[in-house]
N, C-alpha and C. Protein backbone atom coordinates (compact mmCIF):
# COMPACT_ATOMS: atom_id res chain seq x y z
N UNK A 1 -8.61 -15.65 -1.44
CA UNK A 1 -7.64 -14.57 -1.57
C UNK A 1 -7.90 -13.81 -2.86
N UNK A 2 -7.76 -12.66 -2.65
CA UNK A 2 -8.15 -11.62 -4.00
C UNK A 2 -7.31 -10.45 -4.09
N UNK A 3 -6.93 -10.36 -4.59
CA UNK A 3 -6.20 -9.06 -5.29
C UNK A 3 -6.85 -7.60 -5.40
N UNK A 4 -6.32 -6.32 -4.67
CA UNK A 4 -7.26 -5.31 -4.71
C UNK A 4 -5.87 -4.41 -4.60
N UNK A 5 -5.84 -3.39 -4.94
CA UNK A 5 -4.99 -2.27 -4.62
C UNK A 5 -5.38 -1.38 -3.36
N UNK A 6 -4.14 -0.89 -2.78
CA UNK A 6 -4.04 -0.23 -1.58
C UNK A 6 -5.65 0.58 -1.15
N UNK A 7 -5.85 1.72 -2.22
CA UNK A 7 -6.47 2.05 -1.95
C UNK A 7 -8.01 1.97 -1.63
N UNK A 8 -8.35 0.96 -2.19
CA UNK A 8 -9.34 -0.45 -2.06
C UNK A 8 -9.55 -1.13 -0.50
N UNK A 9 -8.87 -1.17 0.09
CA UNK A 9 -8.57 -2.13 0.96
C UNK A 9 -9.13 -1.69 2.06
N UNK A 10 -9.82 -1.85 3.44
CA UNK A 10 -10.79 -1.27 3.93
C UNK A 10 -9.81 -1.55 5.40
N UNK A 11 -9.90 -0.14 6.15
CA UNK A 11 -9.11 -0.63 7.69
C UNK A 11 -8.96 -1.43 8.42
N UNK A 12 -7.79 -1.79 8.24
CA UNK A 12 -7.46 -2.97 9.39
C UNK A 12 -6.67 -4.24 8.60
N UNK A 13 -7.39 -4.29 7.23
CA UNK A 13 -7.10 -5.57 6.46
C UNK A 13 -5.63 -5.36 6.16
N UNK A 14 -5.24 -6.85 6.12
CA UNK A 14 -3.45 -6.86 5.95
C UNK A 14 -3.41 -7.65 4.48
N UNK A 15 -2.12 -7.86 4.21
CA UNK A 15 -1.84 -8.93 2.71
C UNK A 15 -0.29 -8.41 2.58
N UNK A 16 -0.68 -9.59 1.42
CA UNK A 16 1.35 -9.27 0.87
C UNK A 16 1.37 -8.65 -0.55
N UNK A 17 2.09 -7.43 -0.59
CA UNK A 17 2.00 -6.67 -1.52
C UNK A 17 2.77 -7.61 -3.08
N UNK A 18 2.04 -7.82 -4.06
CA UNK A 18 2.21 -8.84 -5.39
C UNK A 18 2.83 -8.13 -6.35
N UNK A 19 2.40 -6.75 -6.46
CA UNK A 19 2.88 -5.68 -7.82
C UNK A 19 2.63 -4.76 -7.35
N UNK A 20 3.76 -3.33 -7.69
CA UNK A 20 4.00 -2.16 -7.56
C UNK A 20 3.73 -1.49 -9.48
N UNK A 21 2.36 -0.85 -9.77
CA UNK A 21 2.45 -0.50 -11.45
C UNK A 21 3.01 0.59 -11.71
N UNK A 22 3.77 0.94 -11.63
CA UNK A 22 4.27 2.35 -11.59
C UNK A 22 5.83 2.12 -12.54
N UNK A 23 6.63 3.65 -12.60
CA UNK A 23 7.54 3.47 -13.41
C UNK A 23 8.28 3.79 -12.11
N UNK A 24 9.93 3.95 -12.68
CA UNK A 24 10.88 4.02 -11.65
C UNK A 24 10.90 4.58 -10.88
N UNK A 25 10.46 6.00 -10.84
CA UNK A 25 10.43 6.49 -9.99
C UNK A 25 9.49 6.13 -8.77
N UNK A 26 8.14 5.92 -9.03
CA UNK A 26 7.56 5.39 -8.39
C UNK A 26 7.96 3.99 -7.49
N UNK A 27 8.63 3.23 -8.16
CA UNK A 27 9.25 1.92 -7.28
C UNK A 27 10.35 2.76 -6.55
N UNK A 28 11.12 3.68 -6.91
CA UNK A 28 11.82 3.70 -5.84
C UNK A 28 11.79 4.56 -4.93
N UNK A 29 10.20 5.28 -5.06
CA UNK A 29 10.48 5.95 -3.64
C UNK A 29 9.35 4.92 -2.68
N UNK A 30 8.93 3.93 -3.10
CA UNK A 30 7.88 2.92 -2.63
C UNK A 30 8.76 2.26 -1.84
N UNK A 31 10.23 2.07 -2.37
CA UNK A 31 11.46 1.13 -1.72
C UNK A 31 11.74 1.88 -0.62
N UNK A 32 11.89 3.19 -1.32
CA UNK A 32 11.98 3.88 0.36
C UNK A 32 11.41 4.16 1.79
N UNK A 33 10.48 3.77 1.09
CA UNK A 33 9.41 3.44 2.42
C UNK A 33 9.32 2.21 2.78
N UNK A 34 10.08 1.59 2.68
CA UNK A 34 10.11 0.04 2.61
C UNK A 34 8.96 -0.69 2.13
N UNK A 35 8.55 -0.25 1.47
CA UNK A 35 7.19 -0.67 0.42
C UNK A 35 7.68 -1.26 -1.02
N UNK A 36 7.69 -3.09 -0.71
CA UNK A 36 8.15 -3.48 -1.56
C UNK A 36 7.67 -4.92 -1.98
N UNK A 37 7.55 -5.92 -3.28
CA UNK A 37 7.56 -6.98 -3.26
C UNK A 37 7.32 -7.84 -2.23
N UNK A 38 6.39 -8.34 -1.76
CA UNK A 38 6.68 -9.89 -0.62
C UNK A 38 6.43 -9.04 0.53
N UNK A 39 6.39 -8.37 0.98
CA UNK A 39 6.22 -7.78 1.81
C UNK A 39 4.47 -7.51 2.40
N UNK A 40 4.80 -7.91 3.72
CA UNK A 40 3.18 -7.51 4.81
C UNK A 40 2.75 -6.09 4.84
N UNK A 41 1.51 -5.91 4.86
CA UNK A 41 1.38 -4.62 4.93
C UNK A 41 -0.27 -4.56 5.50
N UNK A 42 -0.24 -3.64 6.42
CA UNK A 42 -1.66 -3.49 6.91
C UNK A 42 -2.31 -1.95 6.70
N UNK A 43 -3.28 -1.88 6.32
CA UNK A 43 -3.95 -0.55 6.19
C UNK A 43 -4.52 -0.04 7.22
N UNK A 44 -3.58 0.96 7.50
CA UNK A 44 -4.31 1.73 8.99
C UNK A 44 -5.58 2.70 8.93
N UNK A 45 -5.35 3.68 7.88
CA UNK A 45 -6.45 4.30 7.99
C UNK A 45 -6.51 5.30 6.15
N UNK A 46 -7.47 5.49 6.08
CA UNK A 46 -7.44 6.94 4.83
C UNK A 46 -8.39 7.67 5.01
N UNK A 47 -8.40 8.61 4.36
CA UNK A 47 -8.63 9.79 4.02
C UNK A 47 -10.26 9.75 3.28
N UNK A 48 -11.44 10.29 3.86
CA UNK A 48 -12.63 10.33 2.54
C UNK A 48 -12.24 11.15 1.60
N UNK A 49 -12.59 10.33 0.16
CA UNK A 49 -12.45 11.00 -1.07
C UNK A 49 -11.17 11.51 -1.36
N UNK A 50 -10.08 10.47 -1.48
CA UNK A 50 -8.78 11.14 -2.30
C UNK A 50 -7.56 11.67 -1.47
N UNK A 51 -8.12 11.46 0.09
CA UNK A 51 -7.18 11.99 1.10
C UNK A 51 -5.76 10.75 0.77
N UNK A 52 -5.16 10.98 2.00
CA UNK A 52 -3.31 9.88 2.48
C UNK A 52 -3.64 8.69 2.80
N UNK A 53 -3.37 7.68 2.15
CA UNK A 53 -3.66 6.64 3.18
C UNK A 53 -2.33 5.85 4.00
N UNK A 54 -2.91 5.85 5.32
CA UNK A 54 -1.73 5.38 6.36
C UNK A 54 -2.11 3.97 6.21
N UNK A 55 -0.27 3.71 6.00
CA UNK A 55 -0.40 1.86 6.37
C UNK A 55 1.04 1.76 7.09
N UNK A 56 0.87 0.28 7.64
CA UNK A 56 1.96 -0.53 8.36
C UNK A 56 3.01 -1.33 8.01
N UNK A 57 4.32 -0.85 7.78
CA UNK A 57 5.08 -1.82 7.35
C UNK A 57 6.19 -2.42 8.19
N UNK A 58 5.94 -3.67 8.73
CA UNK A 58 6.80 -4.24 9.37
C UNK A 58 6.24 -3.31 10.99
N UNK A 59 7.34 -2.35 11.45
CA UNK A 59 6.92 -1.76 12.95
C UNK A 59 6.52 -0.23 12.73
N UNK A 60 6.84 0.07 11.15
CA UNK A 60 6.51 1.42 10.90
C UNK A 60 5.62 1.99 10.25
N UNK A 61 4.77 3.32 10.02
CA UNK A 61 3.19 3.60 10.02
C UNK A 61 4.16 4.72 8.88
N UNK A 62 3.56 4.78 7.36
CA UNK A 62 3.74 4.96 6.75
C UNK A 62 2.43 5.71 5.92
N UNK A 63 2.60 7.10 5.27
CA UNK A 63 1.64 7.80 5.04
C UNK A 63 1.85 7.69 3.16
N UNK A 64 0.95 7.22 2.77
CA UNK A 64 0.94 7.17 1.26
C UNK A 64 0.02 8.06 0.68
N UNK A 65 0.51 8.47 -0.78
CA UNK A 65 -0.87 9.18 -1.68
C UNK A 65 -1.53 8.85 -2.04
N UNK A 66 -2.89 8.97 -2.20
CA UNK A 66 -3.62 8.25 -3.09
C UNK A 66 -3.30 7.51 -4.44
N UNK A 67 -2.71 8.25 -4.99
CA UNK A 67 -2.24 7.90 -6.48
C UNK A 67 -1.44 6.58 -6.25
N UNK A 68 -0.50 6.52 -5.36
CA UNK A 68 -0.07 5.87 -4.96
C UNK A 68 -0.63 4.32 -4.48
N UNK A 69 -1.17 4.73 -3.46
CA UNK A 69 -1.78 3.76 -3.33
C UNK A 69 -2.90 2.82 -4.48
N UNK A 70 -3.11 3.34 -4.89
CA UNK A 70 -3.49 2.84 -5.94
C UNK A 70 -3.05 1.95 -6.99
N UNK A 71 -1.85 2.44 -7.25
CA UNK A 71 -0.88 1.88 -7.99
C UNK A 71 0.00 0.43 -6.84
N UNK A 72 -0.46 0.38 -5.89
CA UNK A 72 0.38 -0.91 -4.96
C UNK A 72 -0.95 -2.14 -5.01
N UNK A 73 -0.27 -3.17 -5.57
CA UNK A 73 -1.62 -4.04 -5.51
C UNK A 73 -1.18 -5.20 -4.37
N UNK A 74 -2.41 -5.60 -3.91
CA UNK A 74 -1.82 -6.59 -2.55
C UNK A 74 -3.21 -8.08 -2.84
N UNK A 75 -2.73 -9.06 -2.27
CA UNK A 75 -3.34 -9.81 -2.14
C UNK A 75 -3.20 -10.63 -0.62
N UNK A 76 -4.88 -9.74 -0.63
CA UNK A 76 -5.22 -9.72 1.07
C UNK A 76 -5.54 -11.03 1.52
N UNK A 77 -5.15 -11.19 3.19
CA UNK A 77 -5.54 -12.99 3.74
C UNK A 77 -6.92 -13.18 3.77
């Protein structure tokens, strides 16, 4: 098991998200997407070079920013 951030993470691969690095604002619009602590998450697809990356949380397909993603670190199965 290894630790990589969202945007790292290559299609298809799942894990449980460990740390969100960001400041408040950032955690809470991450919460709003139900992107949080302990939580499963699978990477559906991104963008070449800097595009959205779509992931899965729980039953819902969720479109993130790069920046973003970046900042979500997961430790994949």
């Amino acid at each position: 098991m290894e630790n990589v951030n969202l945007a790292q993470m290559k299609s298809g691969e799942e894990g449980i998200i460990v740390a969100i690095q960001g400041g408040y604002g950032l955690m809470r619009r991450a919460e709003a997407l139900g992107v949080r602590l302990g939580v499963k998450i699978r990477k559906i697809s991104s963008q070449f070079m800097r595009g959205p990356v779509t992931v899965q949380v729980g039953n819902t397909q969720v479109a993130l920013g790069f920046g973003m993603a970046q900042k979500i670190i997961v430790e994949k199965d």
